[in-house]
Every structure is written in structure tokens, then in C-alpha cells.
Protein backbone atom coordinates (compact mmCIF):
# COMPACT_ATOMS: atom_id res chain seq x y z
CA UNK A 1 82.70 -41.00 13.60
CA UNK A 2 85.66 -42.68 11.58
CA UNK A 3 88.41 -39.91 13.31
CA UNK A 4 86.78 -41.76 16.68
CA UNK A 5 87.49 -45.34 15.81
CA UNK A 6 90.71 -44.43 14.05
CA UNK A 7 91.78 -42.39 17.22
CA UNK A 8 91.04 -45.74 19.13
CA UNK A 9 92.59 -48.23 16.98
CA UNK A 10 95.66 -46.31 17.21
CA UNK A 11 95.21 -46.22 21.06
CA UNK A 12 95.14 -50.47 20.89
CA UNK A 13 98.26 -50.28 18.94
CA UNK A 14 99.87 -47.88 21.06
CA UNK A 15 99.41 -49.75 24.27
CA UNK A 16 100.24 -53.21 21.81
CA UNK A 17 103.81 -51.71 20.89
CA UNK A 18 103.99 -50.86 24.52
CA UNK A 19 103.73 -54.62 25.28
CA UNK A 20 106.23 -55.64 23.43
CA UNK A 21 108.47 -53.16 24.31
CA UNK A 22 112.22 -55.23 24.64
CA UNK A 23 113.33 -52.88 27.29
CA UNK A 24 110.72 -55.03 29.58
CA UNK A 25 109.38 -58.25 29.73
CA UNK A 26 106.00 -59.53 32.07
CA UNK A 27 106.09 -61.39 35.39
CA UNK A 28 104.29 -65.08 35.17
CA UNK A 29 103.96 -67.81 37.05
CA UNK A 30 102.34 -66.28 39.63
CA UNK A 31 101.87 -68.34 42.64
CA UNK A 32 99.56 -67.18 45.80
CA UNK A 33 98.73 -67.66 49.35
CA UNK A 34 96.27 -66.99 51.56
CA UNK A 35 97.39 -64.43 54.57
CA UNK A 36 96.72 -61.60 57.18
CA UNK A 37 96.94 -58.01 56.66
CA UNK A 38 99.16 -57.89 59.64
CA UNK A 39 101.73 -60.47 57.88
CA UNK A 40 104.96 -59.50 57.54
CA UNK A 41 107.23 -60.66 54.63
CA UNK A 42 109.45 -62.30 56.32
CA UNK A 43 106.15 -63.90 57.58
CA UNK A 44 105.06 -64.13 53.57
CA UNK A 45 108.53 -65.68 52.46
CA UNK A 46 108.22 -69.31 54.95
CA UNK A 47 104.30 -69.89 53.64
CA UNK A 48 103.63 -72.27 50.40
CA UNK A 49 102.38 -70.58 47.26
CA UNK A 50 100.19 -72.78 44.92
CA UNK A 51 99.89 -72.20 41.20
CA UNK A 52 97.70 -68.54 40.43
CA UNK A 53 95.66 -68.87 37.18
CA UNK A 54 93.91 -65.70 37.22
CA UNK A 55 94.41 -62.36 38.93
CA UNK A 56 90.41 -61.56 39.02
CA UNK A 57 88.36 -62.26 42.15
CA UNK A 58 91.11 -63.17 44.23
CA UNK A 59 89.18 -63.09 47.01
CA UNK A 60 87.48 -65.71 46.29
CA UNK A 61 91.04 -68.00 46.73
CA UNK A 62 90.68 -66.83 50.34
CA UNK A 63 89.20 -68.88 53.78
CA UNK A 64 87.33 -66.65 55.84
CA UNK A 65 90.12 -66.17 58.62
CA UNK A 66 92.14 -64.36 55.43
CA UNK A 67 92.12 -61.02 54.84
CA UNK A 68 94.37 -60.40 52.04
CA UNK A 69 96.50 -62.69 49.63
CA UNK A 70 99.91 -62.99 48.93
CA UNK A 71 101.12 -63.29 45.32
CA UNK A 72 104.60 -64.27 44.17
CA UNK A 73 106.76 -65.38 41.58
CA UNK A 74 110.17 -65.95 40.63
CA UNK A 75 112.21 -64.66 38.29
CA UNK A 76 116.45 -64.15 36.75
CA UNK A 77 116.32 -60.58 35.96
CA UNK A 78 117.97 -61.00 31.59
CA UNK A 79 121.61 -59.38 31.18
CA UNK A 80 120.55 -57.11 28.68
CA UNK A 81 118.76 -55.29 31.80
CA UNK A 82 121.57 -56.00 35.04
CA UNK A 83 122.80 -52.51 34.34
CA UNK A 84 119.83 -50.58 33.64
CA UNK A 85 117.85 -48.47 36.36
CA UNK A 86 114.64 -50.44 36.76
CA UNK A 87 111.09 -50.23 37.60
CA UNK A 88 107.84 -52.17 38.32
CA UNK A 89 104.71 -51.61 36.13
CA UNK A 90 101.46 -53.72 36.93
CA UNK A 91 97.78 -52.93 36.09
CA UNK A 92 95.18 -51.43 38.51
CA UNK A 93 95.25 -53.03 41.60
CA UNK A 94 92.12 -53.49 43.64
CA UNK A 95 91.87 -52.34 46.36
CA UNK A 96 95.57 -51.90 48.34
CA UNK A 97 98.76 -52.97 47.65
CA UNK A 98 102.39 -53.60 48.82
CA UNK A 99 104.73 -54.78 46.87
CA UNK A 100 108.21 -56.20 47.89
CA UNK A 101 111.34 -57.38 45.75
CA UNK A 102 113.66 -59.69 47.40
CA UNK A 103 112.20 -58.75 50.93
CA UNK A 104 112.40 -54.79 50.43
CA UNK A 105 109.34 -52.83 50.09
CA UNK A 106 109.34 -50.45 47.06
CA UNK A 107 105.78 -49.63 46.76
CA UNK A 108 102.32 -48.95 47.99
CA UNK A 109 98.75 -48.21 46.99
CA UNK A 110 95.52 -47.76 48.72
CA UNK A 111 95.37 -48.36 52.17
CA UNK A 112 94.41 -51.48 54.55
CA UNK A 113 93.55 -49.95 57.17
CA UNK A 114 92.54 -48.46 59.61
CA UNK A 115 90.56 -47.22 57.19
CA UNK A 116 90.58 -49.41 53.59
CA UNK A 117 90.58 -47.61 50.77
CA UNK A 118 90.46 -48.93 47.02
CA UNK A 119 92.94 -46.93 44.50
CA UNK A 120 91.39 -48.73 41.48
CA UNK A 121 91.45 -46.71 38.24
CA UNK A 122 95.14 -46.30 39.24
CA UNK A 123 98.22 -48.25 37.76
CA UNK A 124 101.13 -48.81 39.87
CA UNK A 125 104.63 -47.55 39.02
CA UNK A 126 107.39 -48.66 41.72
CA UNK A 127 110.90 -48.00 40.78
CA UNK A 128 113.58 -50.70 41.94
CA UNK A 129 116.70 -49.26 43.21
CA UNK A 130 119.93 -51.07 41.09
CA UNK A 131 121.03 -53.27 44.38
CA UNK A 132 118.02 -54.66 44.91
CA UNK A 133 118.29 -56.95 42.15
CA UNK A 134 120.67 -60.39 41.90
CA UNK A 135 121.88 -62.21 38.95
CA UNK A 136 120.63 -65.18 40.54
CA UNK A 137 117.04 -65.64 41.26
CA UNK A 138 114.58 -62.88 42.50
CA UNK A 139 112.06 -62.92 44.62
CA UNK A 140 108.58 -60.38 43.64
CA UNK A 141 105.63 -60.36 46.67
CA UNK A 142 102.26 -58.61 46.56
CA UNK A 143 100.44 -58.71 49.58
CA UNK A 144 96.93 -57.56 48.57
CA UNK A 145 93.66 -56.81 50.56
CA UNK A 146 90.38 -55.18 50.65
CA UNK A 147 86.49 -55.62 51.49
CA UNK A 148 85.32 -58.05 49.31
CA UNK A 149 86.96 -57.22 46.37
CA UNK A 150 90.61 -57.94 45.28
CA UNK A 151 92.07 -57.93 41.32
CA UNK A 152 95.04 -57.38 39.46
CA UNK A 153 93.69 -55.77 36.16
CA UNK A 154 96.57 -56.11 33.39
CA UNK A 155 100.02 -57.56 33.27
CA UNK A 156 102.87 -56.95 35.73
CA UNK A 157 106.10 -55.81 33.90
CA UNK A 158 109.69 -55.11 34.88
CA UNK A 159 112.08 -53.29 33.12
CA UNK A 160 113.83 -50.09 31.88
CA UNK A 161 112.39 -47.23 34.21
CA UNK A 162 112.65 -44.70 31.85
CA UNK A 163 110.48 -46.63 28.70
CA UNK A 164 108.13 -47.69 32.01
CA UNK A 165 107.86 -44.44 33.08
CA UNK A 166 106.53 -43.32 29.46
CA UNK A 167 104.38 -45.82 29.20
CA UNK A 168 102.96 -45.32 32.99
CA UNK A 169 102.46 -41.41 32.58
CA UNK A 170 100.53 -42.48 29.01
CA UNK A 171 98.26 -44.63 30.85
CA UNK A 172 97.49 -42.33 33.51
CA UNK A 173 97.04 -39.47 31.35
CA UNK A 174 94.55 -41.19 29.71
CA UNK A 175 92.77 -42.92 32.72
CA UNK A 176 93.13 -40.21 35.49
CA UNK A 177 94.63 -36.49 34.38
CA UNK A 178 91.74 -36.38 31.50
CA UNK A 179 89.01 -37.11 33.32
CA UNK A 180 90.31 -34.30 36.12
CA UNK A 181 90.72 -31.50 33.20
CA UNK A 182 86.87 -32.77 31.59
CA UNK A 183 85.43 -32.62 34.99
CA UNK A 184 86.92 -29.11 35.81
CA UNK A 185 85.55 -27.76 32.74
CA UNK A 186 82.09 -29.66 33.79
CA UNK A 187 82.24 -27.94 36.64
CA UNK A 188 82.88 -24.68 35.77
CA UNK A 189 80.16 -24.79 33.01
CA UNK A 190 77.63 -25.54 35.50
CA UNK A 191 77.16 -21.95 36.62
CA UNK A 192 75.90 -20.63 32.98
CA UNK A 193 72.65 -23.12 32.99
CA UNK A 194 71.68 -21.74 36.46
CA UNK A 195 72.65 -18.14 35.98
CA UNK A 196 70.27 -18.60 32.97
CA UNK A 197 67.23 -20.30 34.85
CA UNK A 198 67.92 -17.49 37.53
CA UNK A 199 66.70 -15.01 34.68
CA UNK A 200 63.50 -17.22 33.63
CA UNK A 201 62.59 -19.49 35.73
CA UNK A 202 60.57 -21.07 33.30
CA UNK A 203 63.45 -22.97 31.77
CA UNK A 204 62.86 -26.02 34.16
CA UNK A 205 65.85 -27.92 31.81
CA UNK A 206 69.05 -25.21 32.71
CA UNK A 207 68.75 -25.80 36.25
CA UNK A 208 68.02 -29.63 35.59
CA UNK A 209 71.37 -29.34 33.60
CA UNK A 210 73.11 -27.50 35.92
CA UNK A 211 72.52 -30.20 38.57
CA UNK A 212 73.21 -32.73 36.39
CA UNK A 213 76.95 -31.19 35.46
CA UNK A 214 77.41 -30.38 39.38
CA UNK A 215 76.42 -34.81 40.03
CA UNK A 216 78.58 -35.81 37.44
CA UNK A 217 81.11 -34.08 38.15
CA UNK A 218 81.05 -35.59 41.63
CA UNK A 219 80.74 -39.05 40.25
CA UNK A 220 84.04 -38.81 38.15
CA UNK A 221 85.91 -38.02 41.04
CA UNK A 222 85.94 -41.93 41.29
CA UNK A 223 88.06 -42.01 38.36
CA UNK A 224 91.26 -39.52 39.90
CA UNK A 225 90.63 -39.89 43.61
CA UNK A 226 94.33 -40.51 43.43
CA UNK A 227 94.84 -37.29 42.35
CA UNK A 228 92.91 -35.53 44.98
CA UNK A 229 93.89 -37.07 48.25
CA UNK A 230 96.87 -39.55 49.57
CA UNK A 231 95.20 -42.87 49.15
CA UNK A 232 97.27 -44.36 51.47
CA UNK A 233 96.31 -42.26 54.31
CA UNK A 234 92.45 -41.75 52.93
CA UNK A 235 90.37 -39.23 54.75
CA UNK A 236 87.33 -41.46 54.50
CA UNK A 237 86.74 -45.04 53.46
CA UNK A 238 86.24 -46.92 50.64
CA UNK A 239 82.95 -47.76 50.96
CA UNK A 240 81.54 -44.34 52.24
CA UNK A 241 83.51 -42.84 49.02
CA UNK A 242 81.99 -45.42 46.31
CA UNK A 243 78.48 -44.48 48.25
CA UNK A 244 78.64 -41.03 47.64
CA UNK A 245 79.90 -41.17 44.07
CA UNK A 246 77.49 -43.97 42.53
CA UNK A 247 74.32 -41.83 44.91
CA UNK A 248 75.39 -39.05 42.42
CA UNK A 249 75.64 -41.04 39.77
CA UNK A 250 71.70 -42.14 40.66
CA UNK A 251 70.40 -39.03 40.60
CA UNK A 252 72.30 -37.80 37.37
CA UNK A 253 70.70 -40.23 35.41
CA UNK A 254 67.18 -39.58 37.05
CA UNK A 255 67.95 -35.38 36.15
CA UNK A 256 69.40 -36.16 32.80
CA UNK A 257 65.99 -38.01 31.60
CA UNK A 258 63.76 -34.87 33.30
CA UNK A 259 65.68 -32.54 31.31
CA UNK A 260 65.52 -34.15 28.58
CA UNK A 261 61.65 -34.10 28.58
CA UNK A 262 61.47 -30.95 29.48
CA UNK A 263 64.24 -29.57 26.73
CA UNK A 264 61.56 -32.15 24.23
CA UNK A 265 58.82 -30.42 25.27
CA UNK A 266 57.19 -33.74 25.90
CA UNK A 267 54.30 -34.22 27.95
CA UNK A 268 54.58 -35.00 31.76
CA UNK A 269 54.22 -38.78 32.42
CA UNK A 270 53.15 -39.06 36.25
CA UNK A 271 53.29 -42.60 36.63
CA UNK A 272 56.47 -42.95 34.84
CA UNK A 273 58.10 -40.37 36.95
CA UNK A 274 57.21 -41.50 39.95
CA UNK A 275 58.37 -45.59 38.89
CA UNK A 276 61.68 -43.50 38.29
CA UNK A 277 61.68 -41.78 41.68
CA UNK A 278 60.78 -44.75 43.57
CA UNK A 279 63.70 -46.48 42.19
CA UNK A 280 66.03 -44.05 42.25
CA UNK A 281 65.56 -43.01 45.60
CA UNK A 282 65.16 -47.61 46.37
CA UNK A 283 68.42 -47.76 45.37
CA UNK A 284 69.79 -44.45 47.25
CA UNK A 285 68.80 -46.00 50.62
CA UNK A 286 70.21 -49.16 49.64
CA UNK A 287 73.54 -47.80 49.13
CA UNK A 288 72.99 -45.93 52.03
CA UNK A 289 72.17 -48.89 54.46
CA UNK A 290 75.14 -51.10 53.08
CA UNK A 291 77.14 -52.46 55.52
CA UNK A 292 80.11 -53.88 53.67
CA UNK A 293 81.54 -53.86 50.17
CA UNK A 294 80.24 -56.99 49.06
CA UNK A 295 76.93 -55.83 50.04
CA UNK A 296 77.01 -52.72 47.91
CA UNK A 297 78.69 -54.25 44.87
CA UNK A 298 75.30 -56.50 44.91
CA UNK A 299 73.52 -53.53 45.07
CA UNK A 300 75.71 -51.50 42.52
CA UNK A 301 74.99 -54.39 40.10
CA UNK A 302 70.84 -54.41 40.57
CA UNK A 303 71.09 -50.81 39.97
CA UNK A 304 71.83 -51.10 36.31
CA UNK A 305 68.59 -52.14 36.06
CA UNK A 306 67.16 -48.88 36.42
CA UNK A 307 69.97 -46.94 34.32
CA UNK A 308 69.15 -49.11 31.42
CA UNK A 309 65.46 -48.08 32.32
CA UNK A 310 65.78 -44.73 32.44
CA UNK A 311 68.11 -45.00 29.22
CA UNK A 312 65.70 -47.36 27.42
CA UNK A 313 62.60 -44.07 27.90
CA UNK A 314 65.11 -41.31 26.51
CA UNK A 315 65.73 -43.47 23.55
CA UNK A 316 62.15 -44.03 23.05
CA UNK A 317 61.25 -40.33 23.85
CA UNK A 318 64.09 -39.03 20.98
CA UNK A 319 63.08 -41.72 17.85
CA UNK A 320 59.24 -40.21 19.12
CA UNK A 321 61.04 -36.61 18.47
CA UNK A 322 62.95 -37.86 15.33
CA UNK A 323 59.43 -39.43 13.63
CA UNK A 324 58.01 -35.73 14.52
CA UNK A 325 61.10 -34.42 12.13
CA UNK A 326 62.43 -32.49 14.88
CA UNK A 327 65.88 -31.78 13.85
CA UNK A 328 67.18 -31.04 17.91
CA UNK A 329 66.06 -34.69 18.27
CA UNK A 330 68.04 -36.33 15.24
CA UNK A 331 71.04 -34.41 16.83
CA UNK A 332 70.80 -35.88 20.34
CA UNK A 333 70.24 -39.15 19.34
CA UNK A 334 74.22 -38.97 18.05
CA UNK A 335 74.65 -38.12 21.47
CA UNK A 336 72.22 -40.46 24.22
CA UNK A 337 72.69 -43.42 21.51
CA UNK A 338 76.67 -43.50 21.93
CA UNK A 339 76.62 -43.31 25.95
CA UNK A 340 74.12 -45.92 26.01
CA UNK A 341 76.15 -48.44 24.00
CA UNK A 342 79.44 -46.97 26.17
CA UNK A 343 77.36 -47.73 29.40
CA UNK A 344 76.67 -51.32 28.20
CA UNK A 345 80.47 -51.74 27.06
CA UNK A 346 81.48 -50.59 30.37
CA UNK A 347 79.18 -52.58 32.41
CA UNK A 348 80.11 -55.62 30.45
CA UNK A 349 83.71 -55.47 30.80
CA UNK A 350 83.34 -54.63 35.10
CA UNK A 351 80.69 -57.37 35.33
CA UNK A 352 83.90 -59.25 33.45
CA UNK A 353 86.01 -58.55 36.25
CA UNK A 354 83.78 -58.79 39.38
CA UNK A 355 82.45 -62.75 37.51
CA UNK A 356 86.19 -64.07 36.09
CA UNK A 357 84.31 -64.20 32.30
CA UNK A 358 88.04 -63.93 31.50
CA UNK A 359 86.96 -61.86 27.63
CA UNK A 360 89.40 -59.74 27.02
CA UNK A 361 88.55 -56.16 26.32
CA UNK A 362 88.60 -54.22 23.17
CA UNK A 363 90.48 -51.76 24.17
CA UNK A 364 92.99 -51.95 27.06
CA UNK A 365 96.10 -51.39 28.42
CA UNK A 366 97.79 -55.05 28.91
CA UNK A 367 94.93 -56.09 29.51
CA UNK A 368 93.69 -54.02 31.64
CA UNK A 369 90.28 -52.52 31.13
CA UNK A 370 89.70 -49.12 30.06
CA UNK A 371 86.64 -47.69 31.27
CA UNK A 372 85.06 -45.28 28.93
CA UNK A 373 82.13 -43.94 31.43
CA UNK A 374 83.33 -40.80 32.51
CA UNK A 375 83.93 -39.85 28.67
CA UNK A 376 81.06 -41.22 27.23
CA UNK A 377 79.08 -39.28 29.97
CA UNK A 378 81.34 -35.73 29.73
CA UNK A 379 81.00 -35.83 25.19
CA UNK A 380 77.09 -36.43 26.28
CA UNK A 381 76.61 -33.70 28.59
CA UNK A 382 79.25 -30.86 26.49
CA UNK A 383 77.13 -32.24 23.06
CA UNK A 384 73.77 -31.19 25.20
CA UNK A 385 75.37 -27.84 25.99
CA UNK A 386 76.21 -27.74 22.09
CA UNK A 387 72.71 -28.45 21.32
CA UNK A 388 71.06 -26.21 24.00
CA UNK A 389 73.60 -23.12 22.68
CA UNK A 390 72.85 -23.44 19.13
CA UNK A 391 68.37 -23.76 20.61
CA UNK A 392 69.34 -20.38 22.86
CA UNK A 393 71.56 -18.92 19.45
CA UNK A 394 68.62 -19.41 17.12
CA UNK A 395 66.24 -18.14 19.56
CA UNK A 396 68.26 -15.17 20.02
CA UNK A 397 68.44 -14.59 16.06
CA UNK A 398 64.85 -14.72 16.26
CA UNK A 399 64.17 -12.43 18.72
CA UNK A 400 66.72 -9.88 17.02
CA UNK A 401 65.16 -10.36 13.97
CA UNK A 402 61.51 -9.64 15.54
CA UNK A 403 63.14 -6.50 17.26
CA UNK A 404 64.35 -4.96 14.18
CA UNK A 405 61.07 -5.50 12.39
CA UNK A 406 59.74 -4.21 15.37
CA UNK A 407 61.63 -1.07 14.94
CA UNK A 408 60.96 -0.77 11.48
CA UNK A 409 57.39 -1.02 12.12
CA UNK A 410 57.49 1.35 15.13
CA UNK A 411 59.78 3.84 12.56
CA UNK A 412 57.16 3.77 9.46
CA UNK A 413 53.91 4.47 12.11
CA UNK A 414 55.81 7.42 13.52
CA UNK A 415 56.20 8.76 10.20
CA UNK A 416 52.60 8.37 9.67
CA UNK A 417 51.89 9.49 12.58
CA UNK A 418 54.32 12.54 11.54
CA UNK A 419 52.66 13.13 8.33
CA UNK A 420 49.20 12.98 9.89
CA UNK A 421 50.31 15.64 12.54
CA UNK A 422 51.31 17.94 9.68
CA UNK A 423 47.85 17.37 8.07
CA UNK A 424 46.39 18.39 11.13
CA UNK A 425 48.66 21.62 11.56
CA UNK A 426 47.66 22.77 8.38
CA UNK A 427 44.46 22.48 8.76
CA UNK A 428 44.20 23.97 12.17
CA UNK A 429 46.58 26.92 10.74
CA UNK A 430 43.58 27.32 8.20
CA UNK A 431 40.98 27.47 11.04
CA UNK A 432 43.15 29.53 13.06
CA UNK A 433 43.21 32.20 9.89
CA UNK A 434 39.56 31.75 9.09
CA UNK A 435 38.79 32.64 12.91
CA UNK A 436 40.72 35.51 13.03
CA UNK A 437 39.41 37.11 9.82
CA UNK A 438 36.00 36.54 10.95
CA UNK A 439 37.28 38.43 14.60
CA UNK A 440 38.44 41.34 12.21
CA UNK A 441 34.58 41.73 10.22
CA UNK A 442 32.97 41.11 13.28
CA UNK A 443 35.25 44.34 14.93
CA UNK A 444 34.52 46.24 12.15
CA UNK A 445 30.29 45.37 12.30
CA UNK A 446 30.36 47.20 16.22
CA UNK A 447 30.49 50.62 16.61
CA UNK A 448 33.91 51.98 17.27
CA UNK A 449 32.92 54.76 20.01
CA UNK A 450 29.89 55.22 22.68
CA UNK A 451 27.54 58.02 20.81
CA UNK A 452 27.53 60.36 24.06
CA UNK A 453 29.73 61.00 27.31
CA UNK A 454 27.39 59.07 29.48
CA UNK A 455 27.46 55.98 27.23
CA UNK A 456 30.35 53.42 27.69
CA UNK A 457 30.40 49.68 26.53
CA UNK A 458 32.91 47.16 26.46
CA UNK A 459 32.86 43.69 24.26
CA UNK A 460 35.19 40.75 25.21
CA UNK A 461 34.05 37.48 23.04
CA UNK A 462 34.67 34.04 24.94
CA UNK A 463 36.75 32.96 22.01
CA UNK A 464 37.96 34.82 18.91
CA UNK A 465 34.62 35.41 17.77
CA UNK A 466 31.72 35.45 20.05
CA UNK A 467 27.83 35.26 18.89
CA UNK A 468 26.59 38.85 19.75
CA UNK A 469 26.25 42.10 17.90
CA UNK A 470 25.29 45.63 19.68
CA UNK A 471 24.37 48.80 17.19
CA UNK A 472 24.02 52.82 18.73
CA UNK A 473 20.35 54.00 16.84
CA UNK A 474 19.54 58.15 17.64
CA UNK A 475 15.96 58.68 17.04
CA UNK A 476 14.55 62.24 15.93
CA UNK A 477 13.72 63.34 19.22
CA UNK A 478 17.63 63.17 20.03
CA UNK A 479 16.99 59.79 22.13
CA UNK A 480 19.83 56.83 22.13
């Protein structure tokens, strides 16, 4: 636990020296206006900007004929940087972006349209070419839209391209390429759980687990879609996109708490299950149904209702475990106990965002938020693995242990069995010698030869010796 908070106190100082990098220094004075995705910037440079005093919930600066926002601000680029090869940095902009300097374009995000799509857990890196900039004063426009939803999380910086370009590849190392390796590995895992419930279908919790790893998985593509597809030229929508990745999200949490009863070995709770079904599958047809963004952020938010339910019965169901002195349980309470504090941190800081609470997160990247979902959820699910491997490991010792005492118990009765068998051949070598000496008198008791020509006889006993006796007797008269 202390390597974990050390590992993210160094991360706050990390992205702290960052700030205050002098090879950069951060836009202000923003000013904004209200405009049309279809403005121009020529069209953006003739309107009147008023003051900007936040860069959360900026669509809530807009009338409803607007459907995206300018932002701009002046600024005299410092010598120390007129000779330098430069670059924009600004925090994750929701949900497209272009951004101009002194009337050029020299970036992009997302996409307005035709069909909008949000590149949120992504930070923007634009490099400026040298004659772009003046000595004089310079002009920096944002033109921003989306469905309902519009932010600038974290500063906007200019300066050396190089130090910018360290600092941008940090942040989306941490933010984007992690999450892609940890839900790769996720992925790949999955397959073991169900192999293993394809050879005993009694373990209920491997192919709950397996479905859980395949959901999740599917839910943190939400956190490197930038990776996976041009965002500017989306093959689907924004909202269709957050649909299918918060559904999944649904029904991971719904699996994770089945499993976990089942891996407990706790009773089946009918009425519980179903209160758990009916929501899950409420809020599933909700998302479903949504017709805009702003409708399914309201529903987004009502669903952590239901999380924290779900999350609220595992805790309860592992302290039951712990008070019953199962060990298992004591271990994935280190586990359930941390994601459910993550999930609250997490929800906190976007609830932040989406409501301009203006606190300032813990741990961030100029101010910026850094979500910690998608790794709280990935150390929960790889710790359950760890758990189930070492519950499979032991039983697997066990049933090793039984087979060799098996074998040694099968080994000693075939001796026995060995030693009886030579008792018995004895024995019967004793009869066998007995029977054939008692043959041998009862030859030598019968007459050896017929007393006359016209006599014959012939004895053949059943068995070695037989129960009759015949005797030749001559009487005076010369009779047989």
C-alpha cells in the first residue's frame, strides 16, 4: 500500500515540475463566443469575445441557435522562445476540436460531423510551424462543439515542442497506451476461466469471470478509442459508442457481484437478484432509447445508483465472509474495498466536470482529471484471478496429496492381498499333496489285474480320489 501512494505522489510531482517547465508557459485570458459549426475563422476573427472564466460546461455559455463555441486569447510569444520549434499542449478536449493560430489551422480532434464524435480521454498535441508565429501579438482560436457536452479539462500551454512532446507522450502513456496493454492482457486471460468451466460445468463463477473480463474489456475501449480508430473520421457516433461501452459496463458489474456469490459460496438471494436484474436491464433500455447526449448523460448519472448498490451487497457479502474467518474473503476485501473508493473518486471528480464544482483533483495533469476506473477495475479483476489461482493451486495440492495416499493405500492392500494369495497357495499346494497321496493308497487298495480272461474292469474317479472300492473274492467251488 505505501509503494501505491508513493508511486502517486511522485506522479503529482511529475506532472507539477511539468507545469512549471520554463521552456513553456499557459494561455489565459481566455475570451469566448458563441458560433456555428459551419463558421469559418475568418468568420470567428470579426465576432466579439467576452471574458471566459471557466472551461467546464461550456455549453451552457451557448443560445440554442449555437452549436459550438469559439474560444480565444491573445498573446506576445517571450524571446527566449522566437527561435525555438514550437507546439500547442491543452488538456482533454470534449468532444471536437479545431484549433487555429493566427488564422492557420494546426490541429484537430474528434469530429463535428456528419457524425460527432467525442475524443475525450485524449490530450491534444498540435505542433506550430516557426512562421506562424509574430513578435507582435498572436492570435490562438478553438472552435469547439458537441451534443450537449463541451470542456476543456487542464491548462493550454505553448512552448518548446520537444519538452511538450515529452510531457504529451507521458500523459498519454499513462491515460491511453496502459489501459490498451491492461485490456489486451484482460482479454487474452478470458479464455482460461471458460476453457476451465468447459471441463466442469459446475464452476458457475469461471464462466461468470470470463464474461466479466470479455465486458470490461469492452468498456475500457472508452479510454483509447483514439488509438483504435481515426476520431476524426469515426465509424460510428458518439453516442452509439458511449451506449455500447457503459451497457457493458452494466452488465460487468451485475456478473462481477454473481460471481462473487457464487466463488463465496453464499446462498442464492432471489429477490435480491432479481432487484439487480430489473435495474440493470432498466437502465440498459434506457441507454438504449436515448435520443441525444444530454439525455444519456442524465441517465449515465442515475445509473450510479445501482453500481453503488450492487457494490454496497459485495461489501456486505465479504465482511459476512471475513466474520466467518474465511481467509479468501479477508483477501478480496483488499481488492472490492479499493475499486469501490476508486469508483467514488472517479465519479466525484466527472460529476465535478459535468456540474462546474470547480475542486481540483488530487491527482491530475494541469489540472486535468485523471480517471482511475479502468485501473481500479483491471488490479480488481487480475487480484480475483490471483485469488481464484491460488483456490484452484490449493485444490490441486489437495487432490495430489489425496492421490498419493490413495496410491499408498491401493500399494499396502495389494501387498496384503499378495501375502494372502501366498497363504492360500500354500495351503492349496498342501491339499493338492494330501489328495494325491490319498489317490496313490486308494490305487494300491484295488486289485491290480481282472482274476480271469473273461473279467475286465476299469476305474476312473470324478476327481483325484473318488468314493468307491471294488475287491475280486474266489470261493472254493472256483466261483468269482
Amino acid at each position: 500500500m505505501k509503494k501505491i501512494f508513493l508511486f502517486l505522489i511522485l506522479l503529482s510531482c511529475s506532472s507539477a515540475l511539468f507545469a512549471r517547465n520554463s521552456d513553456s508557459f499557459i494561455i489565459s485570458d481566455l475570451t469566448y463566443s458563441p458560433g456555428l459549426i459551419s463558421d469559418s475563422v475568418d468568420v470567428a476573427m470579426t465576432k466579439s469575445y467576452s471574458l471566459l472564466e471557466g472551461t467546464l460546461q461550456l455549453e451552457k455559455l451557448l443560445p440554442e441557435s449555437s452549436d459550438a463555441i469559439w474560444i480565444k486569447s491573445e498573446f506576445i510569444l517571450p524571446e527566449n522562445m522566437s527561435n525555438k520549434k514550437l507546439a500547442l499542449l491543452a488538456g482533454k478536449i470534449i468532444m471536437a476540436d479545431e484549433v487555429y493560430m493566427n488564422g492557420q489551422l494546426i490541429g484537430k480532434g474528434g469530429s463535428m460531423g456528419p457524425k460527432i464524435f467525442n475524443n475525450w480521454n485524449h490530450y491534444r498535441f498540435y505542433p506550430i510551424e516557426r512562421d506562424l508565429m509574430v513578435k507582435d501579438k498572436n492570435v490562438l482560436l478553438i472552435k469547439i462543439s458537441g451534443s450537449d457536452e463541451m470542456d476543456i479539462r487542464g491548462s493550454i500551454s505553448i512552448g518548446d515542442r520537444d519538452v511538450l512532446s515529452v510531457k504529451y507522450k507521458w500523459m498519454q502513456f499513462f491515460t491511453e497506451k496502459l489501459n490498451f496493454y491492461i485490456t489486451i492482457i484482460l482479454l487474452c486471460f478470458s479464455v482460461f476461466p471458460f476453457i476451465t468451466y468447459l471441463q466442469n460445468r459446475q464452476r458457475i463463477e469461471a464462466l461468470y469471470f470470463s464474461k466479466i473480463l470479455i465486458l470490461y474489456s469492452l468498456f475500457s475501449t472508452n479510454y483509447f478509442t483514439s488509438l483504435l480508430i481515426d476520431t476524426t473520421n469515426p465509424p460510428i457516433d458518439n453516442l452509439t459508442q458511449q451506449k455500447i461501452t457503459f451497457i457493458a459496463l452494466n452488465f460487468t458489474i451485475m456478473f462481477f457481484y454473481l460471481m462473487l456469490r457464487a466463488f463465496l459460496n453464499q446462498p442464492k438471494t432471489r429477490k435480491l437478484k432479481t432487484i439487480l436484474w430489473t435495474t440493470t436491464l432498466a437502465v440498459t433500455l434506457l441507454y438504449l432509447v436515448s435520443p441525444n447526449y444530454g439525455f444519456f448523460e442524465n441517465v449515465r448519472t442515475a445509473s450510479y445508483i445501482p453500481i453503488f448498490m450492487a457494490f454496497i451487497f459485495m461489501i456486505i457479502m465479504v465482511a459476512k465472509e471475513i466474520l466467518a474467518k474465511n481467509k479468501e474473503a479477508i483477501l478480496l476485501s483488499f481488492c472490492v474495498i479499493p475499486m469501490f473508493l476508486i469508483m467514488i473518486y472517479d465519479m466525484f471528480f466527472s460529476l465535478n466536470a459535468m456540474y462546474r464544482w470547480n475542486i481540483t483533483p488530487l491527482i491530475s495533469f494541469d489540472g486535468g482529471t485523471i480517471y482511475f476506473m479502468s485501473y481500479g477495475g483491471s488490479l480488481l479483476l487480475i487480484s480475483f484471478a490471483l485469488i481464484a489461482t491460488t483456490r484452484y493451486t490449493k485444490n490441486v495440492m489437495i487432490i495430489k496429496e489425496l492421490n498419493k495416499n490413495l496410491e499408498e493405500k491401493i500399494l499396502e492392500r495389494t501387498n496384503e492381498l499378495f501375502m494372502e494369495k501366498n497363504k492360500l497357495q500354500t495351503v492349496n499346494l498342501k491339499i493338492i499333496n494330501e489328495l494325491n497321496m490319498a489317490k496313490k493308497i486308494q490305487r494300491q487298495l484295488m486289485p491290480d489285474s481282472p482274476p480271469a480272461d473273461y473279467i475286465s474292469s476299469f476305474y476312473y474317479p470324478m476327481s483325484q480320489v473318488g468314493g468307491d472300492l471294488y475287491e475280486y473274492v474266489k470261493f472254493e467251488d472256483g466261483r468269482i
